[in-house]
Protein backbone atom coordinates (compact mmCIF):
# COMPACT_ATOMS: atom_id res chain seq x y z
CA UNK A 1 -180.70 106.64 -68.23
CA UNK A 2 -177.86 104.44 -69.58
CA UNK A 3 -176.38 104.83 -73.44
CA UNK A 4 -175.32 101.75 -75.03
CA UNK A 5 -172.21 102.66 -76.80
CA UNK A 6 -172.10 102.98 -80.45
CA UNK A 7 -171.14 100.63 -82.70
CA UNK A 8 -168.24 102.77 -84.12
CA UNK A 9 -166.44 103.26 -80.97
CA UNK A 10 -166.67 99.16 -80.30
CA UNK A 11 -165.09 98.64 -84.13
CA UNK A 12 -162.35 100.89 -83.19
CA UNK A 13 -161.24 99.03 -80.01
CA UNK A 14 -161.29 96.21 -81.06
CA UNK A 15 -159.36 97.47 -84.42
CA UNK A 16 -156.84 98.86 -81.57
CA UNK A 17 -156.96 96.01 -79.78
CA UNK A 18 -155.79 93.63 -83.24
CA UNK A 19 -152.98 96.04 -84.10
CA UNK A 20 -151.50 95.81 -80.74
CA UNK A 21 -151.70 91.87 -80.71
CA UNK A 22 -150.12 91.53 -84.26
CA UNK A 23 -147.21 93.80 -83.49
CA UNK A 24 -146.72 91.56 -80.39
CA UNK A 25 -146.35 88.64 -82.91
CA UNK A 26 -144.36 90.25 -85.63
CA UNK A 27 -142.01 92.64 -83.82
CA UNK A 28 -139.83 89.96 -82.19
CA UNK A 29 -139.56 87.87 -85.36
CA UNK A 30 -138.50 91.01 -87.27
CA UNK A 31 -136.31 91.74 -84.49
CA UNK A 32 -134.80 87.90 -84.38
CA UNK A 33 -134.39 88.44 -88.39
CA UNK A 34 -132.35 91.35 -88.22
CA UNK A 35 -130.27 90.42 -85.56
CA UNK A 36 -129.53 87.12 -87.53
CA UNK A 37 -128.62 88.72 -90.24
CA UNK A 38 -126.33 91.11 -88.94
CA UNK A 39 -123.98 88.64 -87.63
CA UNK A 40 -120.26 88.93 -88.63
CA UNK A 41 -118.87 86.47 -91.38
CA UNK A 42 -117.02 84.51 -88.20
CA UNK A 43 -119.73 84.14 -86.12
CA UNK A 44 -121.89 82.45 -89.10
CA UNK A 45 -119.02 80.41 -90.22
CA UNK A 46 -118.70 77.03 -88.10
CA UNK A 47 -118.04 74.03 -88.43
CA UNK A 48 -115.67 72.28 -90.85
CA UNK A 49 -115.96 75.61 -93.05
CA UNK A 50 -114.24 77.80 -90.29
CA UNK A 51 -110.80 79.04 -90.70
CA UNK A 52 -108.51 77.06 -89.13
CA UNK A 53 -106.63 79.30 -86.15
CA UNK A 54 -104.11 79.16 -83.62
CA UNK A 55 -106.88 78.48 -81.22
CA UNK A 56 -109.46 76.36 -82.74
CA UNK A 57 -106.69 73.89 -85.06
CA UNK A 58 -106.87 71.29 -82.11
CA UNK A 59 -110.33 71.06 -82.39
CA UNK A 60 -110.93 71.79 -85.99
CA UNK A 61 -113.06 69.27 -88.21
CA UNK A 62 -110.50 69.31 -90.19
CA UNK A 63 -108.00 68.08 -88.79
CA UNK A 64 -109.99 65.98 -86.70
CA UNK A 65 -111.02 63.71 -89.79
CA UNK A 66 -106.77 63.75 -90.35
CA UNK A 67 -105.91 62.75 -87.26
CA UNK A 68 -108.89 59.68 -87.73
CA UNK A 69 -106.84 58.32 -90.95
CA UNK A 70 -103.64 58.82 -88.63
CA UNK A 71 -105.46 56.44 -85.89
CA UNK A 72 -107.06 54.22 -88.23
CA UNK A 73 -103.80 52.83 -89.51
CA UNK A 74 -102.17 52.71 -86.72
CA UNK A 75 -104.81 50.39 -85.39
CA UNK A 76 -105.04 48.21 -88.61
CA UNK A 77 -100.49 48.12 -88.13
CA UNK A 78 -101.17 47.43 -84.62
CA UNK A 79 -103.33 44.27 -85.24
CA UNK A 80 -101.04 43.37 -88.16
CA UNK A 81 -103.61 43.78 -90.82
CA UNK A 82 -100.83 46.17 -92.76
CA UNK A 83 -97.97 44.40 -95.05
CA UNK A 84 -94.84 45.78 -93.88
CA UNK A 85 -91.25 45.65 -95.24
CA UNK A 86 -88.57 47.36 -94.10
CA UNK A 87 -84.98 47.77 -95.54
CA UNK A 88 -81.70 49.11 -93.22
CA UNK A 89 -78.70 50.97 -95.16
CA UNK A 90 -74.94 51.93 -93.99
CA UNK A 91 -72.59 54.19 -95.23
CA UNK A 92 -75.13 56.49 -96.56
CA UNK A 93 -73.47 59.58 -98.30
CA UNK A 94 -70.07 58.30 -96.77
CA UNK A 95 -71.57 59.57 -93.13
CA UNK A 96 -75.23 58.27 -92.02
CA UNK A 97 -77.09 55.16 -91.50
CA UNK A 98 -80.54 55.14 -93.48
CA UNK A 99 -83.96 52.63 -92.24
CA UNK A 100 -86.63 53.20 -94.31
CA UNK A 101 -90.68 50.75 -93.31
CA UNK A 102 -93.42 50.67 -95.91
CA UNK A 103 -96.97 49.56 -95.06
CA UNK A 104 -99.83 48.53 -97.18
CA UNK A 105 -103.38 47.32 -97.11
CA UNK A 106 -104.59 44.36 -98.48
CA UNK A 107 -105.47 46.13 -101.61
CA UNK A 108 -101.83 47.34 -101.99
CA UNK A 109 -102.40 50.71 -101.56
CA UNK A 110 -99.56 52.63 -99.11
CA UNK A 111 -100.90 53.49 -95.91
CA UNK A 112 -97.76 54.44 -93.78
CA UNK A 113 -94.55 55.36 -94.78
CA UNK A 114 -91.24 56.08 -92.29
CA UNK A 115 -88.06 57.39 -93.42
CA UNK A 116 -85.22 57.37 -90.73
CA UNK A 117 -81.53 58.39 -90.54
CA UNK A 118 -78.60 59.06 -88.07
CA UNK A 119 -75.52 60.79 -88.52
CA UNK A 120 -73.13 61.55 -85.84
CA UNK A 121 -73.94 65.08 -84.84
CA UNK A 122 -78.06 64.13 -85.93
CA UNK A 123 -80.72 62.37 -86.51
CA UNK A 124 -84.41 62.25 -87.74
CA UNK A 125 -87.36 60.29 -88.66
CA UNK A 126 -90.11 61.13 -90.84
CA UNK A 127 -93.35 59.06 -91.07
CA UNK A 128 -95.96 59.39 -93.86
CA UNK A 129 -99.70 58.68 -93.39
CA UNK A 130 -102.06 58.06 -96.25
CA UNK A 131 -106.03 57.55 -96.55
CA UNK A 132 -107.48 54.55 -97.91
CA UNK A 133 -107.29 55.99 -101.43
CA UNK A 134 -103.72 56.76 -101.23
CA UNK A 135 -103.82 60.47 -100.48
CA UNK A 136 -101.08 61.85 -97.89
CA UNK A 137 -103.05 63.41 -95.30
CA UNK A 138 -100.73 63.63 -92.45
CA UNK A 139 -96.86 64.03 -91.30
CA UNK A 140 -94.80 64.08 -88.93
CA UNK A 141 -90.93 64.75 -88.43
CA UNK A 142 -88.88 64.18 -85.06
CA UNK A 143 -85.40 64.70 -84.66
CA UNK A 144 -82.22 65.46 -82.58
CA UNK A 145 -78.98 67.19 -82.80
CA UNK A 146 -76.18 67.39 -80.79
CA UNK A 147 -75.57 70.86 -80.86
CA UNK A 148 -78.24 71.63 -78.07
CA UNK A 149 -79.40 67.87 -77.54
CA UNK A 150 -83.03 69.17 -77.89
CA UNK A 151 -85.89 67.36 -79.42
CA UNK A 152 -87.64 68.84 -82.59
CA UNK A 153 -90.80 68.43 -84.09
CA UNK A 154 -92.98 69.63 -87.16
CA UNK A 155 -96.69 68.49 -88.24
CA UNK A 156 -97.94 68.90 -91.09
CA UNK A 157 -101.88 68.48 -91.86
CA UNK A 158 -103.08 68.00 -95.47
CA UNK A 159 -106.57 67.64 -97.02
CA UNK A 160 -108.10 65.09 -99.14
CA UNK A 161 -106.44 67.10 -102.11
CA UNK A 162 -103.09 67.44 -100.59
CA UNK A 163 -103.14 71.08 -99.65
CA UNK A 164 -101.94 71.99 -96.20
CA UNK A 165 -104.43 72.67 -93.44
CA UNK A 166 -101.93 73.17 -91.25
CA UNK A 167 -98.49 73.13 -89.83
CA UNK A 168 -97.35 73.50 -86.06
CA UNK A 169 -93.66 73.29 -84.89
CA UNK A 170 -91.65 72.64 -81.76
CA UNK A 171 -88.26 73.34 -81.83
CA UNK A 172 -85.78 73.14 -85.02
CA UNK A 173 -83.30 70.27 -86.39
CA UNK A 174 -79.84 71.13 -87.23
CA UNK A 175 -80.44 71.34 -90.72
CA UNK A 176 -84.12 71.94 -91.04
CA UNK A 177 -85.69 73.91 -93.72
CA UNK A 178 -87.78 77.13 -92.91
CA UNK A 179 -90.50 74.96 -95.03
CA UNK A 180 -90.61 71.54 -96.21
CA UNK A 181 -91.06 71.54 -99.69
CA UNK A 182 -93.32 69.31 -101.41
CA UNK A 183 -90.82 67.04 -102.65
CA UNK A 184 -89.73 65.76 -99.79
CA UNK A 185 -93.38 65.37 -97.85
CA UNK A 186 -93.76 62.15 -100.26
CA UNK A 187 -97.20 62.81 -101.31
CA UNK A 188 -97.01 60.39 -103.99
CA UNK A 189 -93.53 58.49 -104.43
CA UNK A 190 -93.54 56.37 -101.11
CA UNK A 191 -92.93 52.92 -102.43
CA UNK A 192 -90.44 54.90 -105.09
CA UNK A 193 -88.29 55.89 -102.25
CA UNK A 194 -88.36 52.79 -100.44
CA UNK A 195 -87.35 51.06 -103.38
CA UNK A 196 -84.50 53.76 -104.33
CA UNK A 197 -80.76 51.94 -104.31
CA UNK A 198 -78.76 55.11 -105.66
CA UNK A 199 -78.84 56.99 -102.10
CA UNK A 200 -77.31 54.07 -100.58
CA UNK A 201 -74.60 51.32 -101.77
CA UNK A 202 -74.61 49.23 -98.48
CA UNK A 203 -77.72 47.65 -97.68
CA UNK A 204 -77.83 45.63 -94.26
CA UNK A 205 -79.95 42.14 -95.47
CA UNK A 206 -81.80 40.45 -92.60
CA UNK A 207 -79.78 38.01 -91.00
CA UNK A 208 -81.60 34.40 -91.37
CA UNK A 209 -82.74 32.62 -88.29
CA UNK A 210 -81.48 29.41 -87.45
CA UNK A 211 -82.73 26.91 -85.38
């Protein structure tokens, strides 16, 4: 003759039978948690917060949203939407030639700013790039000397506040500096400089067209 079981022994399986199916549900999420928040500092930070490296700087948010301002007004100069004057020198020092371009937008502001000169054993030109407040976000310098007749190149990538994100070099100039000091990265004394008459005493005017 057949025993129905007892009620206790059904209570406990299926109290057995609940504890198994909750730890199925919780264990992985606890697992998933701590895994998460064991990560390492580097592999949480992404993004436009990450350190800018050797190996990510190319494509860094950072300098991504640089390189837009850099593209931006070279767009608005290439469809002449920029004001642009320009001013040639000789006999600069007693040994160099000097050109020096400004560009602004229609609300004044400087948006590009080149510096050029060439003596006889160099040369180098510098051009300045500026947001649409005014802030230098981006430079770059390329010259030449004779001595090994090998191009040269620095880049140098600011933020919105003017500190450096980053700098990358090819080569050296003749008389380059190990660093280029703020002074002469024009952060804020563009249309000073292009204005400046004491560095040079012969300026080359525009010859007028005839017709």
């Amino acid at each position: 003759m057949r025993t129905r079981p007892r009620y206790g022994c059904l209570m406990a399986m299926t109290m057995c039978l609940g504890v198994v199916l909750l730890a199925a549900l919780v264990l992985p999420v606890i697992t998933t948690s701590y895994a998460q928040g064991n990560q390492s500092p580097s592999s949480v930070t992404s993004g436009e917060h990450a350190k800018i490296t050797r190996s990510n700087w190319r494509q860094h948010p950072q300098i991504a949203a640089v390189l837009a301002v850099v593209h931006s007004v070279n767009d608005a100069w290439a469809k002449g939407e920029l004001k642009t004057s320009q001013r040639n020198f000789e006999n600069c020092a007693g040994s160099f030639t000097e050109f020096r371009r400004i560009s602004r937008d229609g609300n004044g502001i400087v948006r590009r700013y080149e510096f050029a000169y060439s003596a006889e054993d160099d040369s180098r030109t510098d051009e300045f790039y500026y947001d649409d407040s005014g802030r230098l976000r981006f430079v770059i310098i390329n010259g030449w000397n004779a001595s090994d007749g090998v191009p040269a190149r620095h880049r140098v990538y600011l933020d919105e506040s003017g500190n450096r994100l980053w700098e990358d070099s090819k080569g050296k100039g003749l008389y380059w500096p190990k660093r280029w000091e703020e002074k002469q990265l024009h952060k804020t004394d563009a249309a000073q400089d292009f204005a400046n008459n004491t560095r040079c005493t012969s300026e080359v005017k525009p010859k007028r067209r005839t017709r």
